[in-house]
C-alpha atoms as a PDB file:
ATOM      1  CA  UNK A   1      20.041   8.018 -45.568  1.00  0.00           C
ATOM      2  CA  UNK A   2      21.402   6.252 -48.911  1.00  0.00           C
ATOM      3  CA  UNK A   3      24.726   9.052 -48.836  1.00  0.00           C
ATOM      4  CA  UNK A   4      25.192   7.695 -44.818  1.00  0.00           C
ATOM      5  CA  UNK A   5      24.884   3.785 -45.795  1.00  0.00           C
ATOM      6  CA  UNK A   6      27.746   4.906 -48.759  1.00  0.00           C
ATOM      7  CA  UNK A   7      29.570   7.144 -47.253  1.00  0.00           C
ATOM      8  CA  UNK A   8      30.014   4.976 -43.944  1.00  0.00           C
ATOM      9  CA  UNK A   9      29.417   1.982 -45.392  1.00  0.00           C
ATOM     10  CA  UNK A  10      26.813   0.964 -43.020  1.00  0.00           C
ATOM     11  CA  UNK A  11      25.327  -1.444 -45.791  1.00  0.00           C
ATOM     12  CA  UNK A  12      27.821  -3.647 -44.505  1.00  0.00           C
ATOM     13  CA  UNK A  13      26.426  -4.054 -40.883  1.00  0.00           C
ATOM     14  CA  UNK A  14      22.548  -3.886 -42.010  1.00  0.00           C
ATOM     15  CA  UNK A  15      23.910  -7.034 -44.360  1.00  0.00           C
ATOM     16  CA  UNK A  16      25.262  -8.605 -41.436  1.00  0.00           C
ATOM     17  CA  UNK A  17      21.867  -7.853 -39.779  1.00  0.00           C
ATOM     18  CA  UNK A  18      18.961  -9.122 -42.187  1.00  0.00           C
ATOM     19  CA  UNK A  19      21.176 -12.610 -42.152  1.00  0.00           C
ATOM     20  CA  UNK A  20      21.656 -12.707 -38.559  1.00  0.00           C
ATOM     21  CA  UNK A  21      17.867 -12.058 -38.244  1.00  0.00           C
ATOM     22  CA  UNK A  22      17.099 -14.885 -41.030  1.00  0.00           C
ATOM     23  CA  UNK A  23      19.312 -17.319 -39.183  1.00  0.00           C
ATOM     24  CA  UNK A  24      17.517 -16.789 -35.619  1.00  0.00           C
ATOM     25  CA  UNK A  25      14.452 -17.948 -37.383  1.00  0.00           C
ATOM     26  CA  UNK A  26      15.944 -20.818 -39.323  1.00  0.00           C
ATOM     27  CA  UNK A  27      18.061 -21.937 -36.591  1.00  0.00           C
ATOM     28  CA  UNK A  28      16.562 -20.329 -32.949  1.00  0.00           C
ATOM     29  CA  UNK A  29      18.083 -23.583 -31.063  1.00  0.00           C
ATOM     30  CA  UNK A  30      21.678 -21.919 -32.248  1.00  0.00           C
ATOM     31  CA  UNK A  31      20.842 -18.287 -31.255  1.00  0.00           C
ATOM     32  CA  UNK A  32      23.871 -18.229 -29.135  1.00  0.00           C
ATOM     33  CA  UNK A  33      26.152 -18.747 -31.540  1.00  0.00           C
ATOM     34  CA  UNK A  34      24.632 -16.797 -34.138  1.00  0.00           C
ATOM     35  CA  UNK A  35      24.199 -13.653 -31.174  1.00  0.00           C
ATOM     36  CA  UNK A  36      27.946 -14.010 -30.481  1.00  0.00           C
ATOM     37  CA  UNK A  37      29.457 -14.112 -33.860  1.00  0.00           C
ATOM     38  CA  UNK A  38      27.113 -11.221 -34.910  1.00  0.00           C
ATOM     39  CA  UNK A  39      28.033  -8.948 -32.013  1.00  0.00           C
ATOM     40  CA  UNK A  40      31.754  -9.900 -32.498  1.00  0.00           C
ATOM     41  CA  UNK A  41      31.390  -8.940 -35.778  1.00  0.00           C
ATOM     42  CA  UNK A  42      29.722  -5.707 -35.055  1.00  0.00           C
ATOM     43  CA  UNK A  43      32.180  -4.941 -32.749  1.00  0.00           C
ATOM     44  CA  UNK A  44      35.178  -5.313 -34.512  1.00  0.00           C
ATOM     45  CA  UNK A  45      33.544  -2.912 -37.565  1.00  0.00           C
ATOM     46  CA  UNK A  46      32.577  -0.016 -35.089  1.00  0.00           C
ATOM     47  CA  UNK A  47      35.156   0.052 -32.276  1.00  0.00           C
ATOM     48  CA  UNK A  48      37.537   2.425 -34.011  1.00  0.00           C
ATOM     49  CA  UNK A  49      34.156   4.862 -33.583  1.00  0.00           C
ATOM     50  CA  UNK A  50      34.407   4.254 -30.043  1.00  0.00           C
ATOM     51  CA  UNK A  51      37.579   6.331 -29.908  1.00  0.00           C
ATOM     52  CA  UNK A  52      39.166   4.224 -26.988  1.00  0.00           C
ATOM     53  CA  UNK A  53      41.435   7.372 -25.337  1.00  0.00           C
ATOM     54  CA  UNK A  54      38.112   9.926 -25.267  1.00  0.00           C
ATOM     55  CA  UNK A  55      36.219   7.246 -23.721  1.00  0.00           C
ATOM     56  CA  UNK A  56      38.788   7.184 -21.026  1.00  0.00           C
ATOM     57  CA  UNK A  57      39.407  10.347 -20.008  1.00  0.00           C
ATOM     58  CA  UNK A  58      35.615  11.384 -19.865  1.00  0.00           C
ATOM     59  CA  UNK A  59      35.934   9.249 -16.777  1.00  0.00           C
ATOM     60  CA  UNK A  60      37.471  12.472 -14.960  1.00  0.00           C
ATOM     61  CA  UNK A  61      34.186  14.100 -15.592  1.00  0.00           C
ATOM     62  CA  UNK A  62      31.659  13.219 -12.765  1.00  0.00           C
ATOM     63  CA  UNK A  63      29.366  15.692 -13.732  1.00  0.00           C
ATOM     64  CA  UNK A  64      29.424  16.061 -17.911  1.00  0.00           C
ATOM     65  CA  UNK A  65      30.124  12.206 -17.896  1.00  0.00           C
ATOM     66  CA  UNK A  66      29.156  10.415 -14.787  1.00  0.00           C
ATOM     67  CA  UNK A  67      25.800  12.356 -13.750  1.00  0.00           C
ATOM     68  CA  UNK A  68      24.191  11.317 -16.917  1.00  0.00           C
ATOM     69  CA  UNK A  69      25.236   7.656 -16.826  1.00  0.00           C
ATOM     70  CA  UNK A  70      23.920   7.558 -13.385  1.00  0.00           C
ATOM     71  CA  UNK A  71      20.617   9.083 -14.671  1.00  0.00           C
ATOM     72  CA  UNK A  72      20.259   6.244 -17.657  1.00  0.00           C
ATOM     73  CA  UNK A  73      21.060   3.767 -15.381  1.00  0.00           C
ATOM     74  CA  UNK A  74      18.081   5.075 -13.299  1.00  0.00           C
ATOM     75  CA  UNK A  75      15.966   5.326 -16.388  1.00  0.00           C
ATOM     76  CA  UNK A  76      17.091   1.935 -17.883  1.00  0.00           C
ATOM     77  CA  UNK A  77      16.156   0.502 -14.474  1.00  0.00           C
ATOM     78  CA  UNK A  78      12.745   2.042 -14.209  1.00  0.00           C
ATOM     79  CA  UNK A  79      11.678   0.792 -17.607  1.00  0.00           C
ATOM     80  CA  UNK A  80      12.497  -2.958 -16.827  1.00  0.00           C
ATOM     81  CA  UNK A  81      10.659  -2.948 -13.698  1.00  0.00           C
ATOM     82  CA  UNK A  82       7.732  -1.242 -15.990  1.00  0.00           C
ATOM     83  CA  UNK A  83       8.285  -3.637 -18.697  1.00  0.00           C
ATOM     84  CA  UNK A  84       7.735  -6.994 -16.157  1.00  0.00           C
ATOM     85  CA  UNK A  85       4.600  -5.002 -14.835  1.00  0.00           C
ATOM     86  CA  UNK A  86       3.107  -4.605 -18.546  1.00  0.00           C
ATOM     87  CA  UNK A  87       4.285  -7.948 -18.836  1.00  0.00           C
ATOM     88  CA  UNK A  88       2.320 -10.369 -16.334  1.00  0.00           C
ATOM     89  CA  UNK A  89      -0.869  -7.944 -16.806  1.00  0.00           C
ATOM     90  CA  UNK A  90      -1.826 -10.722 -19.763  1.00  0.00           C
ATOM     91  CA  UNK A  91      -3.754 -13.688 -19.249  1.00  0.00           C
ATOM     92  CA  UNK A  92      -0.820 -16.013 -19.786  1.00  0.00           C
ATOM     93  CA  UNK A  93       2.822 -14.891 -18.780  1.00  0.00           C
ATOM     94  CA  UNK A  94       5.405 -16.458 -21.054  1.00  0.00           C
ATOM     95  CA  UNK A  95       8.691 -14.483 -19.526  1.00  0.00           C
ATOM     96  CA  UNK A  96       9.999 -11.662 -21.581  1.00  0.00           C
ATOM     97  CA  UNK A  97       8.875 -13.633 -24.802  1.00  0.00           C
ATOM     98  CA  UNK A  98      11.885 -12.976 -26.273  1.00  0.00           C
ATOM     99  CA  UNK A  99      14.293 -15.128 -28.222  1.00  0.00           C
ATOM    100  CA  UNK A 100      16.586 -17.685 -25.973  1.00  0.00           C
ATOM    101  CA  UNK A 101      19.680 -17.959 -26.039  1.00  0.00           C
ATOM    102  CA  UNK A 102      20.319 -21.157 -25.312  1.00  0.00           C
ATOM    103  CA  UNK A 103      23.070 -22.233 -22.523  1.00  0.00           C
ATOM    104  CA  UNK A 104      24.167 -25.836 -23.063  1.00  0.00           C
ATOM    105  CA  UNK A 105      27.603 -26.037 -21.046  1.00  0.00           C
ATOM    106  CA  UNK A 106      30.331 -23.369 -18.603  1.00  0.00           C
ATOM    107  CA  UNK A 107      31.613 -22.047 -22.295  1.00  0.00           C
ATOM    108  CA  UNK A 108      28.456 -20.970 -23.873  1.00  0.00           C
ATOM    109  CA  UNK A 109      28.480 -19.226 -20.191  1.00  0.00           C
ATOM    110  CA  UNK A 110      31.695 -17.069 -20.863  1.00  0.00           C
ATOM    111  CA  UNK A 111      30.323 -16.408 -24.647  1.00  0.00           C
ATOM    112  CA  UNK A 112      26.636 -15.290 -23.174  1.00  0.00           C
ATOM    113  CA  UNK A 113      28.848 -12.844 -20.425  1.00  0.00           C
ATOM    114  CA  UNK A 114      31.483 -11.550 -22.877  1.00  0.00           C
ATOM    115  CA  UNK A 115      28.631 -10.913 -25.541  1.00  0.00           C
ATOM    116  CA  UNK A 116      25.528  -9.117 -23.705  1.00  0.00           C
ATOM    117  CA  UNK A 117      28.069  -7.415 -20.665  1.00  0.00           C
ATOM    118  CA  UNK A 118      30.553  -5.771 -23.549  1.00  0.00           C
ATOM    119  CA  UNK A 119      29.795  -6.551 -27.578  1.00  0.00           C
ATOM    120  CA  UNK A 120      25.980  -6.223 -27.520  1.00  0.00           C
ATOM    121  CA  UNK A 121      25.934  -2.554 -25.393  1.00  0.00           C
ATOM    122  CA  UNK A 122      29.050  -1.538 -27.166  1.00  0.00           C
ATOM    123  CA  UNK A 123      28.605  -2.504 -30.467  1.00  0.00           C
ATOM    124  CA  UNK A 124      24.191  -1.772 -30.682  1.00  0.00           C
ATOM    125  CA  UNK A 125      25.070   1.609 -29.195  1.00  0.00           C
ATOM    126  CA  UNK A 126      27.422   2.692 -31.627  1.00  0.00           C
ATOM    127  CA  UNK A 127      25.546   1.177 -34.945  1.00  0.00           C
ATOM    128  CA  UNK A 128      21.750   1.710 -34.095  1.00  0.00           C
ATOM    129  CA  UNK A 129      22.262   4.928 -32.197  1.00  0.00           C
ATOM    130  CA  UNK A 130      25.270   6.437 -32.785  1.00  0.00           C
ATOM    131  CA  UNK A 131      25.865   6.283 -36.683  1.00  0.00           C
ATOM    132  CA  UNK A 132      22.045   6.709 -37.136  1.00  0.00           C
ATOM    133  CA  UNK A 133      19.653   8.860 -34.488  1.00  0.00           C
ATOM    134  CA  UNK A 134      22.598  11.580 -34.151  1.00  0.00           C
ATOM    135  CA  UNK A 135      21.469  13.374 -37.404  1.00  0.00           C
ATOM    136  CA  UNK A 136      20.829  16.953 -38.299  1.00  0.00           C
ATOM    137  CA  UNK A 137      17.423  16.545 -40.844  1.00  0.00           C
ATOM    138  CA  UNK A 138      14.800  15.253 -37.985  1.00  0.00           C
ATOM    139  CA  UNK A 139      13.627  13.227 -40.481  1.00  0.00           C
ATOM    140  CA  UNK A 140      15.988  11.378 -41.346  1.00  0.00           C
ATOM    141  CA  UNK A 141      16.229  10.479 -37.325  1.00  0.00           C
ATOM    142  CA  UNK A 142      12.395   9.616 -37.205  1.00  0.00           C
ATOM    143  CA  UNK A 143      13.337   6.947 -40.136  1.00  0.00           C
ATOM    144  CA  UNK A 144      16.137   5.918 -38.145  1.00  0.00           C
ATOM    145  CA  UNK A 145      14.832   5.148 -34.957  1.00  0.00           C
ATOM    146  CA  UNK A 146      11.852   3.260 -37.077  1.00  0.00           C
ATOM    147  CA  UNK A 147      14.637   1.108 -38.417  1.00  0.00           C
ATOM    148  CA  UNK A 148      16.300   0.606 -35.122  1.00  0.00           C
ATOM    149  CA  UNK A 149      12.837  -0.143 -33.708  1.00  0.00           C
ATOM    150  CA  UNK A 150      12.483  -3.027 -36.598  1.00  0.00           C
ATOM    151  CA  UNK A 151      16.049  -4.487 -35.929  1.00  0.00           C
ATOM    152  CA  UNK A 152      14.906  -4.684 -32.526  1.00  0.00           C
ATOM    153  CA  UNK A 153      12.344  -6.915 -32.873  1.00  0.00           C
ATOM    154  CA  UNK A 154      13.957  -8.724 -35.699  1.00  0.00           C
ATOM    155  CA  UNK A 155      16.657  -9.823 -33.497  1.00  0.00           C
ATOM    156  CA  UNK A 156      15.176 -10.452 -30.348  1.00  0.00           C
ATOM    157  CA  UNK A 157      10.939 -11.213 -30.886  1.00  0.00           C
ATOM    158  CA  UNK A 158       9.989 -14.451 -30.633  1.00  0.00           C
ATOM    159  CA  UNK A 159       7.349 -14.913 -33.271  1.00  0.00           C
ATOM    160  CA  UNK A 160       5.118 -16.776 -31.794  1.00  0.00           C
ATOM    161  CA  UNK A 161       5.110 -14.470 -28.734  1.00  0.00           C
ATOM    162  CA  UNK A 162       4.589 -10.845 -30.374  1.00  0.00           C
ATOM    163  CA  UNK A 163       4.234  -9.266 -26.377  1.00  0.00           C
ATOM    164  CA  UNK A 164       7.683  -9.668 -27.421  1.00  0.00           C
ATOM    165  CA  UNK A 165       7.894  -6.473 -29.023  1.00  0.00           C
ATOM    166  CA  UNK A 166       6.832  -4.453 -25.750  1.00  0.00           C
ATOM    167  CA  UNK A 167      10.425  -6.519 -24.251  1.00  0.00           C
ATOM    168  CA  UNK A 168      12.229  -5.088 -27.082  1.00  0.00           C
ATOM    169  CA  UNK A 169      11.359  -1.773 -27.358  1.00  0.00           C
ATOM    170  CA  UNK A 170      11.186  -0.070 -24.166  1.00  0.00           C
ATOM    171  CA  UNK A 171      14.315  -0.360 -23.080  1.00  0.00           C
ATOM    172  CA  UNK A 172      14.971   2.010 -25.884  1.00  0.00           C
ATOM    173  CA  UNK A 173      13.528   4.508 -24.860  1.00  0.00           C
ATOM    174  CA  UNK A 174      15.998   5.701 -22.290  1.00  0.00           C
ATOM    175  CA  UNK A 175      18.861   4.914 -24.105  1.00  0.00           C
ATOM    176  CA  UNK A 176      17.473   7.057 -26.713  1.00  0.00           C
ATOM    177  CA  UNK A 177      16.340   9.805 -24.948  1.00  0.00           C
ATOM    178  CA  UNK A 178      20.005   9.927 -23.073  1.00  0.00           C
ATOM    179  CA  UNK A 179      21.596  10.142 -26.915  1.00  0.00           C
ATOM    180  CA  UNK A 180      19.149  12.555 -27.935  1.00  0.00           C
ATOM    181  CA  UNK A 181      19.649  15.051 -25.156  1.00  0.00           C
ATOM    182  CA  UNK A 182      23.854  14.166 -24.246  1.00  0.00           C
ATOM    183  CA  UNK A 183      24.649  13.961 -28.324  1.00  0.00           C
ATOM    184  CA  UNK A 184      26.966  11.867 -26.389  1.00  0.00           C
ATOM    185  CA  UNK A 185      27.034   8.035 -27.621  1.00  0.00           C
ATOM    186  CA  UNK A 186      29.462   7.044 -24.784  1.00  0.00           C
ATOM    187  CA  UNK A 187      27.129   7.768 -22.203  1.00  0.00           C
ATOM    188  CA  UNK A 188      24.690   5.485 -22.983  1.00  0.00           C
ATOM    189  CA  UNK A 189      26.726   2.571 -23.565  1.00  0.00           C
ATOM    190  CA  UNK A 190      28.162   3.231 -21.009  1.00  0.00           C
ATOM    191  CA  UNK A 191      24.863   3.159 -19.119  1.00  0.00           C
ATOM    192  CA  UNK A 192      23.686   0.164 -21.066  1.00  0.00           C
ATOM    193  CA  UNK A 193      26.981  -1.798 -19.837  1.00  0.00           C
ATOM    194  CA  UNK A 194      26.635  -1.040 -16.347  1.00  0.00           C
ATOM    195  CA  UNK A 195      22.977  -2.182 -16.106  1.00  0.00           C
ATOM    196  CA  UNK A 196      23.945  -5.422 -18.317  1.00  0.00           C
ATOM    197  CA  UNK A 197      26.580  -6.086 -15.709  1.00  0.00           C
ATOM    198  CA  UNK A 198      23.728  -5.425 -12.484  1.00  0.00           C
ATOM    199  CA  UNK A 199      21.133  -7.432 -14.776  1.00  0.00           C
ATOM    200  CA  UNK A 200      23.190 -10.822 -15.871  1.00  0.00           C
ATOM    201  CA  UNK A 201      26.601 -10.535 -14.201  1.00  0.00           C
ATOM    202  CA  UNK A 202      25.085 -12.990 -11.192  1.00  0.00           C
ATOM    203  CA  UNK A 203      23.665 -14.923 -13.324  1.00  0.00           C
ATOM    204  CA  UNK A 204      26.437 -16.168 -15.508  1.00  0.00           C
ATOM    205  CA  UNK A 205      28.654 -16.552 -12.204  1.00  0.00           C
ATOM    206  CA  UNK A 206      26.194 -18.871 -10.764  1.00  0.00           C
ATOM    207  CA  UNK A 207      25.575 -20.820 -12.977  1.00  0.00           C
ATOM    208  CA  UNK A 208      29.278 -21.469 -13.934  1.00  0.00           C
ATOM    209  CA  UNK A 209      29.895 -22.031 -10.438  1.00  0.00           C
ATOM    210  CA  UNK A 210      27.141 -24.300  -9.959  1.00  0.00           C
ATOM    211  CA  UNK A 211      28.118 -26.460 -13.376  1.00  0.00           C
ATOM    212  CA  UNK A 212      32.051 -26.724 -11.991  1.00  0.00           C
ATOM    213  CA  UNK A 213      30.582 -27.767  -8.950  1.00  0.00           C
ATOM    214  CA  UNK A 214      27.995 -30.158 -10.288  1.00  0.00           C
ATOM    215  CA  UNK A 215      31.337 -31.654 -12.417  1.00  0.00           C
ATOM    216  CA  UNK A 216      33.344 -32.205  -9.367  1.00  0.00           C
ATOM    217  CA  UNK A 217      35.323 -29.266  -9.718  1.00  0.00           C
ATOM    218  CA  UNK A 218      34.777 -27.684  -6.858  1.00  0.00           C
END
């Protein structure tokens, strides 16, 4: 693990992490801002892994490419309908208890869309997953996921909500067990992006409708 965090110089993204987490706790009313620059930041350091033109061209393959997507997107689905079951089975149902992002005016709208529709799934699939799980020594993959399981619930947990943590981690699962089995990154983020779009693409369009609207706009 120390020759990958040389080697790749994934020190500098783990860096980039333990502030980002430390700043969500000083500053939670900011997390926006702090989620966005992050992710942006993420993004710019592991796109060149993304390898742009493969991505592109695995969209001719509906079975080696598409078929699996489709079946992480049914997995991914699945565990969020799960997770808001496990969820109101306590005594006192605080949402997902997870960190809030906080949405003040139409731009922090566009920054919540462009963030968790393309930088978060393309830029957490490539650092937690890709450059880590995908290792030969199982070992060193158990001690990966562990860490990706921590950096979870470092980013997103709301400490004084720890049902938090169930929000966090399963939607892992299927994203990990797609990597695991495809040795494919792509297809999860992929996957991940697609359900992103389903989960908060109606959301953000609302709402910036309904602000333009309430400003006279429209």
């Amino acid at each position: 693990m120390i020759q990958d965090l040389k080697e790749k110089k994934l020190w500098i993204p783990l860096l980039l992490t333990a502030v980002c987490a430390v700043m969500l706790r000083v500053m939670p009313v900011r997390a926006l801002t702090i989620y966005v620059i992050y992710y942006a930041m993420l993004f710019a350091f592991f796109i060149p892994w993304m390898r742009p033109g493969t991505y592109f061209k695995s969209f001719r393959k509906p079975r080696a490419f598409w078929l699996p997507v489709l079946l992480t997107l049914l997995a991914l689905t699945a565990v969020y309908f799960l997770r808001g079951f496990l969820l109101r089975l306590q005594e006192h149902y605080y949402g997902d208890a997870l960190l809030t992002p906080y949405i003040n005016h139409s731009l922090d709208l566009w920054l919540y869309g462009i963030t968790f529709l393309i930088l978060m799934p393309v830029s957490a699939g490539l650092f937690y997953r890709g450059t880590y799980i995908l290792h030969e020594d199982k070992r060193i993959t158990a001690g990966y996921l562990l860490l990706y399981a921590v950096i979870e619930c470092l980013l997103y947990v709301d400490p004084e909500h720890p049902i938090g943590i169930v929000s966090a981690l399963l939607p892992m699962i299927p994203l990990t067990v797609s990597l695991l089995l495809t040795r494919n990154p792509r297809i999860p983020i992929t996957a991940h992006v697609l359900f992103n779009a389903y989960d908060k693409v109606g959301f953000v369009v609302y709402s910036f409708v309904r602000a333009a609207s309430d400003a006279g706009e429209f």
